[in-house]
Protein backbone atom coordinates (compact mmCIF):
# COMPACT_ATOMS: atom_id res chain seq x y z
CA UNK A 1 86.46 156.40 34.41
CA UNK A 2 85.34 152.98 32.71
CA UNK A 3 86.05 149.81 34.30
CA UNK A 4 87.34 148.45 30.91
CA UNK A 5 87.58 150.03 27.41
CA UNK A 6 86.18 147.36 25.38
CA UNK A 7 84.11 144.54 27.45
CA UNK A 8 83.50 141.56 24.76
CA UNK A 9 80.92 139.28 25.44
CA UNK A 10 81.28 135.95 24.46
CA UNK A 11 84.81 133.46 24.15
CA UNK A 12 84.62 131.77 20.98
CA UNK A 13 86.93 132.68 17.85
CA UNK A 14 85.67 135.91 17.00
CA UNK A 15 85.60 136.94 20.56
CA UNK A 16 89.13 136.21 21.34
CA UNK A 17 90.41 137.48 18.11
CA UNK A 18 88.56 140.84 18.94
CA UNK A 19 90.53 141.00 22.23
CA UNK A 20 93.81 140.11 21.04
CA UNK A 21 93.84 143.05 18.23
CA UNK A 22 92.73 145.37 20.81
CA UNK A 23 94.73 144.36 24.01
CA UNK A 24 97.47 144.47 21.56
CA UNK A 25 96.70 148.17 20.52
CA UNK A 26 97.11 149.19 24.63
CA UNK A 27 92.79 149.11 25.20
CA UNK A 28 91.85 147.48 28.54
CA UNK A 29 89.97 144.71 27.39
CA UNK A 30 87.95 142.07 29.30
CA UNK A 31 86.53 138.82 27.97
CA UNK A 32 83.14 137.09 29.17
CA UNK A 33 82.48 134.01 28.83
CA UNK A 34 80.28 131.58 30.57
CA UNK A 35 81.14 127.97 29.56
CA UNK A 36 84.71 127.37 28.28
CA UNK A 37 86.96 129.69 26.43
CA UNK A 38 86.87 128.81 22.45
CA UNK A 39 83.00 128.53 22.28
CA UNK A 40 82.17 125.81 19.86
CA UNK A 41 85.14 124.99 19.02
CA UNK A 42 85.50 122.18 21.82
CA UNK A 43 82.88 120.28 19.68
CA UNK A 44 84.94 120.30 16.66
CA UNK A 45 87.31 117.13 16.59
CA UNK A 46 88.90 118.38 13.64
CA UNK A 47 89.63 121.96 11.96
CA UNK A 48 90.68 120.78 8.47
CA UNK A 49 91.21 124.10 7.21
CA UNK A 50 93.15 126.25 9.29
CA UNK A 51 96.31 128.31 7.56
CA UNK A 52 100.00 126.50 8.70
CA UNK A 53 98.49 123.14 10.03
CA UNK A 54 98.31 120.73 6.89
CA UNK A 55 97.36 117.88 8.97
CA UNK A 56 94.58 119.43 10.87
CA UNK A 57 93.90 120.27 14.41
CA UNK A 58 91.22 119.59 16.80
CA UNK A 59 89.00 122.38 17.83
CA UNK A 60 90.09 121.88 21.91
CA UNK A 61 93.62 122.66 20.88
CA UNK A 62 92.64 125.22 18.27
CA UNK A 63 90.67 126.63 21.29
CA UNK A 64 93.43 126.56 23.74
CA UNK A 65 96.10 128.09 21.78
CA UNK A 66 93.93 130.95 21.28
CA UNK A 67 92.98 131.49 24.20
CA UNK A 68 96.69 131.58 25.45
CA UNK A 69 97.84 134.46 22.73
CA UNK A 70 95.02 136.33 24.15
CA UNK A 71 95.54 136.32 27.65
CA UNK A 72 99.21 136.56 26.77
CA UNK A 73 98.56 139.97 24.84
CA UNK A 74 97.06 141.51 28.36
CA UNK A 75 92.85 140.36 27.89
CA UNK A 76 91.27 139.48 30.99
CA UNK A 77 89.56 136.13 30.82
CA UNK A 78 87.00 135.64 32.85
CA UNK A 79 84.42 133.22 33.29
CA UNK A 80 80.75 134.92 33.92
CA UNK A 81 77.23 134.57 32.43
CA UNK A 82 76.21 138.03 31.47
CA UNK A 83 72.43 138.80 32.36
CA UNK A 84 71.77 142.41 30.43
CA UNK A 85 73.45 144.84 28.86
CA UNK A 86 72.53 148.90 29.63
CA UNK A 87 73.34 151.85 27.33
CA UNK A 88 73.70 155.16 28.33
CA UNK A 89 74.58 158.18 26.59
CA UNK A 90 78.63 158.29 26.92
CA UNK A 91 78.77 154.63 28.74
CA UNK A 92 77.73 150.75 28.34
CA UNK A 93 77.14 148.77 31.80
CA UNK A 94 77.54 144.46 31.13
CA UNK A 95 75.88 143.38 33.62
CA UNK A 96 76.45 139.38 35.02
CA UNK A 97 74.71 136.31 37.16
CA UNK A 98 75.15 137.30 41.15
CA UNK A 99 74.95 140.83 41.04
CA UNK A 100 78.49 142.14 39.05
CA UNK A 101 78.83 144.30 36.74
CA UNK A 102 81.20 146.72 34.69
CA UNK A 103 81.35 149.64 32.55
CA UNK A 104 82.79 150.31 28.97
CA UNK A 105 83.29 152.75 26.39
CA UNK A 106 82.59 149.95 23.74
CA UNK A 107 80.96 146.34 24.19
CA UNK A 108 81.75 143.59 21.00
CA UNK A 109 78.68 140.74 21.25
CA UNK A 110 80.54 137.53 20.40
CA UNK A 111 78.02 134.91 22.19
CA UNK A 112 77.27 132.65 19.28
CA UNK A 113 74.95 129.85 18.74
CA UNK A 114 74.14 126.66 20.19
CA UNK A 115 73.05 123.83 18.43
CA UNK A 116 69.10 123.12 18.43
CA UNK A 117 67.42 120.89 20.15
CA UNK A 118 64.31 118.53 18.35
CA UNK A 119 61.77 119.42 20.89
CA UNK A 120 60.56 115.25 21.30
CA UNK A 121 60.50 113.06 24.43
CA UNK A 122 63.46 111.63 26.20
CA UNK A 123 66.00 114.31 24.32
CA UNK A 124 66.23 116.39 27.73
CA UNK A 125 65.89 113.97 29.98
CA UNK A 126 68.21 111.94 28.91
CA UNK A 127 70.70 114.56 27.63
CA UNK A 128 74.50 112.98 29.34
CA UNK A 129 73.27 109.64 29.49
CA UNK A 130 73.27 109.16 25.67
CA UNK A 131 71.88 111.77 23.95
CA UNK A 132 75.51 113.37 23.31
CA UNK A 133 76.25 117.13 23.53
CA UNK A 134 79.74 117.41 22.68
CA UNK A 135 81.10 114.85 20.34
CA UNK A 136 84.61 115.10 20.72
CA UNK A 137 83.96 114.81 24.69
CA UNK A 138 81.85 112.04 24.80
CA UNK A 139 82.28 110.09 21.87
CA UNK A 140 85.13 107.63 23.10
CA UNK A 141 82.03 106.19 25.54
CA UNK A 142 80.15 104.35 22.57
CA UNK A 143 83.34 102.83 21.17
CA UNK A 144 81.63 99.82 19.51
CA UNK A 145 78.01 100.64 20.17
CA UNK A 146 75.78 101.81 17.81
CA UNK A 147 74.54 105.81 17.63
CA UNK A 148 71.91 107.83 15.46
CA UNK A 149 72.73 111.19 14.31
CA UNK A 150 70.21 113.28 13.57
CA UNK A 151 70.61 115.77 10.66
CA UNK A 152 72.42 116.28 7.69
CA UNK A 153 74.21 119.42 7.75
CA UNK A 154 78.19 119.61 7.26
CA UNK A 155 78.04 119.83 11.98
CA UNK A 156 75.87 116.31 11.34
CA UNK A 157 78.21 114.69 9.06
CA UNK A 158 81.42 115.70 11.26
CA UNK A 159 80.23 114.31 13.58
CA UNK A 160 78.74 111.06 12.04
CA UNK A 161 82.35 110.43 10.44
CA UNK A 162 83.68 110.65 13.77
CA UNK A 163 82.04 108.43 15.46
CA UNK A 164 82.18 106.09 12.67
CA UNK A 165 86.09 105.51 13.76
CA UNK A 166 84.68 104.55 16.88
CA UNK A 167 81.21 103.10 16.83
CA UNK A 168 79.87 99.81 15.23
CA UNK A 169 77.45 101.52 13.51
CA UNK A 170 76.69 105.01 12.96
CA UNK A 171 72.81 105.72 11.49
CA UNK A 172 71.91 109.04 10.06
CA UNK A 173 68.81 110.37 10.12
CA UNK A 174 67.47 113.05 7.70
CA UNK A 175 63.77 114.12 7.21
CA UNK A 176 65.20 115.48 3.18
CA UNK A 177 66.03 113.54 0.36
CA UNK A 178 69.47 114.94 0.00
CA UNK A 179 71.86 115.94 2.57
CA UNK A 180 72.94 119.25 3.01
CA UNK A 181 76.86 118.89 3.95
CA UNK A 182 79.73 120.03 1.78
CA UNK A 183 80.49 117.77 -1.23
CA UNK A 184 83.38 116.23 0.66
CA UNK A 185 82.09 115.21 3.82
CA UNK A 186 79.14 113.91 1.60
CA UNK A 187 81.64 111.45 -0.57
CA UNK A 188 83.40 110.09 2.77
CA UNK A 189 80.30 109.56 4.86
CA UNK A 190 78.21 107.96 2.02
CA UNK A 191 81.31 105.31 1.50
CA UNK A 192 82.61 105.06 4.92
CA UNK A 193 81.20 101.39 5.73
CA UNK A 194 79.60 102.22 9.24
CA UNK A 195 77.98 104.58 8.23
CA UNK A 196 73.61 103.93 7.46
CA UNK A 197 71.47 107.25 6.32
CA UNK A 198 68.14 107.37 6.42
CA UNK A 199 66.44 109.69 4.04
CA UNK A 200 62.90 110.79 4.44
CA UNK A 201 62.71 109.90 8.43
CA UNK A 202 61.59 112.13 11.05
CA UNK A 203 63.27 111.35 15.13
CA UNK A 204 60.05 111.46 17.04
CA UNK A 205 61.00 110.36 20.92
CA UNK A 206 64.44 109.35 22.52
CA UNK A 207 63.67 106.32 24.34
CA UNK A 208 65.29 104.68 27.15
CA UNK A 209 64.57 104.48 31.24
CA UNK A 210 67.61 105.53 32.95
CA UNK A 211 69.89 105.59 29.43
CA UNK A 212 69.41 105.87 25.94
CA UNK A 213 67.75 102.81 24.38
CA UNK A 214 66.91 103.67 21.35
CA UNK A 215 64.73 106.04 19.43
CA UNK A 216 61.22 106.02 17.43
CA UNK A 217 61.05 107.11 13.68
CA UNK A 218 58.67 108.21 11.48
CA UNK A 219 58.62 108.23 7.57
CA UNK A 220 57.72 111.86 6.40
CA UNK A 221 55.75 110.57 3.67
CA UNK A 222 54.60 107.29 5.22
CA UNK A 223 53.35 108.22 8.54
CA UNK A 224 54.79 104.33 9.48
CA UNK A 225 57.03 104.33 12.66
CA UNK A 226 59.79 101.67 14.13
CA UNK A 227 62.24 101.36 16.57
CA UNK A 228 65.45 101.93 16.17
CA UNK A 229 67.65 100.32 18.55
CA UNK A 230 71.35 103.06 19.79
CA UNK A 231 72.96 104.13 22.55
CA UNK A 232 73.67 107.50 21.89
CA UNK A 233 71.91 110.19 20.27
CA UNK A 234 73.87 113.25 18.44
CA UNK A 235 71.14 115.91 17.19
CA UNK A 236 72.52 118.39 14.62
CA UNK A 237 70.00 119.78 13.04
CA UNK A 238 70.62 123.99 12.44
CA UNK A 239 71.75 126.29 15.11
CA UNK A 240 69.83 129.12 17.39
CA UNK A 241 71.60 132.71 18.25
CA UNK A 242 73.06 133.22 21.85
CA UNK A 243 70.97 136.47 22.17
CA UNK A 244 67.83 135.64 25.36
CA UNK A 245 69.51 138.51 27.12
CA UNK A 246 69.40 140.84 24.33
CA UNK A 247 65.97 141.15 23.65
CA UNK A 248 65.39 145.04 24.53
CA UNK A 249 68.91 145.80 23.77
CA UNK A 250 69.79 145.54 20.34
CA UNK A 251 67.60 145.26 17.18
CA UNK A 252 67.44 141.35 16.58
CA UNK A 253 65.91 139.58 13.12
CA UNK A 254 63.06 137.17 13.37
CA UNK A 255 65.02 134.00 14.21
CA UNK A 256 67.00 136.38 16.92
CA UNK A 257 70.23 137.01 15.13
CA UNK A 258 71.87 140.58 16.26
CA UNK A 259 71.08 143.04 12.85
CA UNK A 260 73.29 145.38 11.14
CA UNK A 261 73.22 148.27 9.12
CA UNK A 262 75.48 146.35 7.20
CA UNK A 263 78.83 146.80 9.00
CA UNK A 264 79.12 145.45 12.39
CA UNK A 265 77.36 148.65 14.44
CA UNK A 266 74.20 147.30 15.95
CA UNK A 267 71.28 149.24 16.88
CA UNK A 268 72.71 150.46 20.05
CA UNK A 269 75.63 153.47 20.13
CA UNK A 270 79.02 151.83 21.22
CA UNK A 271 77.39 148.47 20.68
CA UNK A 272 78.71 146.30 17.71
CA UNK A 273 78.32 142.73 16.47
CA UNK A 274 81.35 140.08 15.73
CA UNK A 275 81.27 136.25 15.06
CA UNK A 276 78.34 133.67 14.02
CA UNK A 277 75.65 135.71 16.08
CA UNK A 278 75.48 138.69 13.48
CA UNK A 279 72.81 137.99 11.22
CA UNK A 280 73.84 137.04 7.76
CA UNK A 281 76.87 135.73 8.80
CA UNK A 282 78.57 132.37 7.66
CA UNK A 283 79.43 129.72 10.58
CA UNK A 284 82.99 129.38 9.79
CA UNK A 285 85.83 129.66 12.00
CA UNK A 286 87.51 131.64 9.50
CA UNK A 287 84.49 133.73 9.25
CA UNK A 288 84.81 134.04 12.83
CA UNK A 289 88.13 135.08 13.00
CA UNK A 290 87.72 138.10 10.37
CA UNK A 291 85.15 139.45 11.91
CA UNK A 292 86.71 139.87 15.31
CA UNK A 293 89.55 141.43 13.30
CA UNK A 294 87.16 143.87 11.90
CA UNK A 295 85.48 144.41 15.17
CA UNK A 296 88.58 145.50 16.59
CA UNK A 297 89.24 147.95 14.10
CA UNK A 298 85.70 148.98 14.38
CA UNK A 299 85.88 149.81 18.38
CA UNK A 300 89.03 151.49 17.58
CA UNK A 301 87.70 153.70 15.56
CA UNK A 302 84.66 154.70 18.86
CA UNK A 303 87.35 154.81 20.77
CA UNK A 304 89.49 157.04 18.88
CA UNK A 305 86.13 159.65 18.09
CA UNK A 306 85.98 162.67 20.06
């Protein structure tokens, strides 16, 4: 007897949405997740595009209410950093940090991504004390102080245009020559007033004692650096897969996104794929949402074989 039918791994949309279709359909279902339920939602301070909410939402509540349904339709939340993942012929064992584990007829990975990190001086050490994780969270502390954002990505220019309501002056920093957001966010952060970008600039040190103080840049063709005086730091430059754990479990690509055979089966029996982690995928809640629906149907359908 399995501890759980389905165990999902990971909390974000495509996780929970997986879990609500299949607690729904009368499967046991447990939910891991090791930092908060709605993955990266809670550093979204807006969902502009999500069906029956004209005005928007932010990604916290977003987060929340699905979270709610979920445990409401009978998933078990629970909070737990999973450490390896075993396959055996007729069973899959999840196991988690101090020791715990638990069987299943099916596992759904739903970890994610995680925003990168630059790599340069100061960005770890300082990480809480200016260089900014979550936006949304933090952003209220540099109300009238002046931040860099590094990248140029439609995650970059969220947040710069956040932080623009609240900051004195919001600098972006791009090593391209174009920026690489949606059309839209490009209009409204090119004209929002507090808003600088700087094109052809490289971030090459966070700098600061005890706090942010500024950071060191470096024209890509120039070579010719400066100072440039903030007091917070937001990098968003491209995303990494969730997968460390899953190195000798399922078949991974080069950059370490979980493969398919072009549904959502991974290399592993009774293991399949759901959410932002699956290789090819697009980073869209929506996305997100469809294909922990069609994970669901997809670990019905193990369940249901002989």
């Amino acid at each position: 007897m399995f501890d759980h039918d389905v165990v999902i791994v990971g909390g974000g949309p495509a996780g929970l949405t997986a879990g609500l279709h299949l607690s729904r359909a009368g499967h046991r279902t447990l939910l891991l997740e090791k930092e908060l339920f709605g993955g990266n939602l809670k550093n979204v301070d807006l969902v502009e595009d999500w069906p029956g909410v004209a005005s928007g939402t932010s990604g916290a509540q977003l987060a929340s209410q699905m979270a709610e349904e979920a445990a409401a339709a009978g998933v078990r939340l629970q909070e737990a950093e999973v450490t390896g993942i075993e396959v055996f012929s007729s069973t899959r064992w999840v196991g988690c940090d101090g020791g715990r584990g638990y069987s299943a007829a099916v596992v759904v990975l739903a970890t994610g991504s995680r925003f990168k990190r630059l790599g340069i001086p100061g960005e770890e050490r300082l990480l809480g004390r200016g260089v900014i994780d979550c936006t949304p969270c933090d952003g209220g502390l540099f109300k009238g102080r002046a931040v860099a954002v590094c990248g140029s990505d439609d995650h970059a220019l969220a947040d710069a245009l956040y932080l623009a309501g609240l900051a004195a002056r919001v600098t972006v920093v791009t090593r391209g020559r174009d920026l690489r957001a949606d059309a839209a966010r490009q209009e409204r952060a090119l004209a929002h007033p507090r808003i600088d970008v700087r094109y052809g600039t490289s971030v090459e040190a966070v700098l600061g004692s005890d706090r942010v103080e500024g950071v060191e840049l470096s024209g890509v063709a120039t070579g010719r650096r400066e100072t440039l005086a903030v007091d917070g730091v937001v990098v968003r430059v491209g995303s990494e897969p969730n997968t460390g754990f899953l190195l000798d479990v399922v078949q991974l690509d080069k950059q370490g996104w979980v493969m398919t055979g072009g549904g959502l089966d991974t290399s592993a029996p009774g293991v399949i794929v759901a959410g932002d982690v699956r290789s090819g995928s697009r980073p869209r809640i929506a996305a997100a949402v469809q294909d922990g629906t069609a994970a669901a149907r997809r670990a019905l359908e193990l369940l249901e074989s002989p």
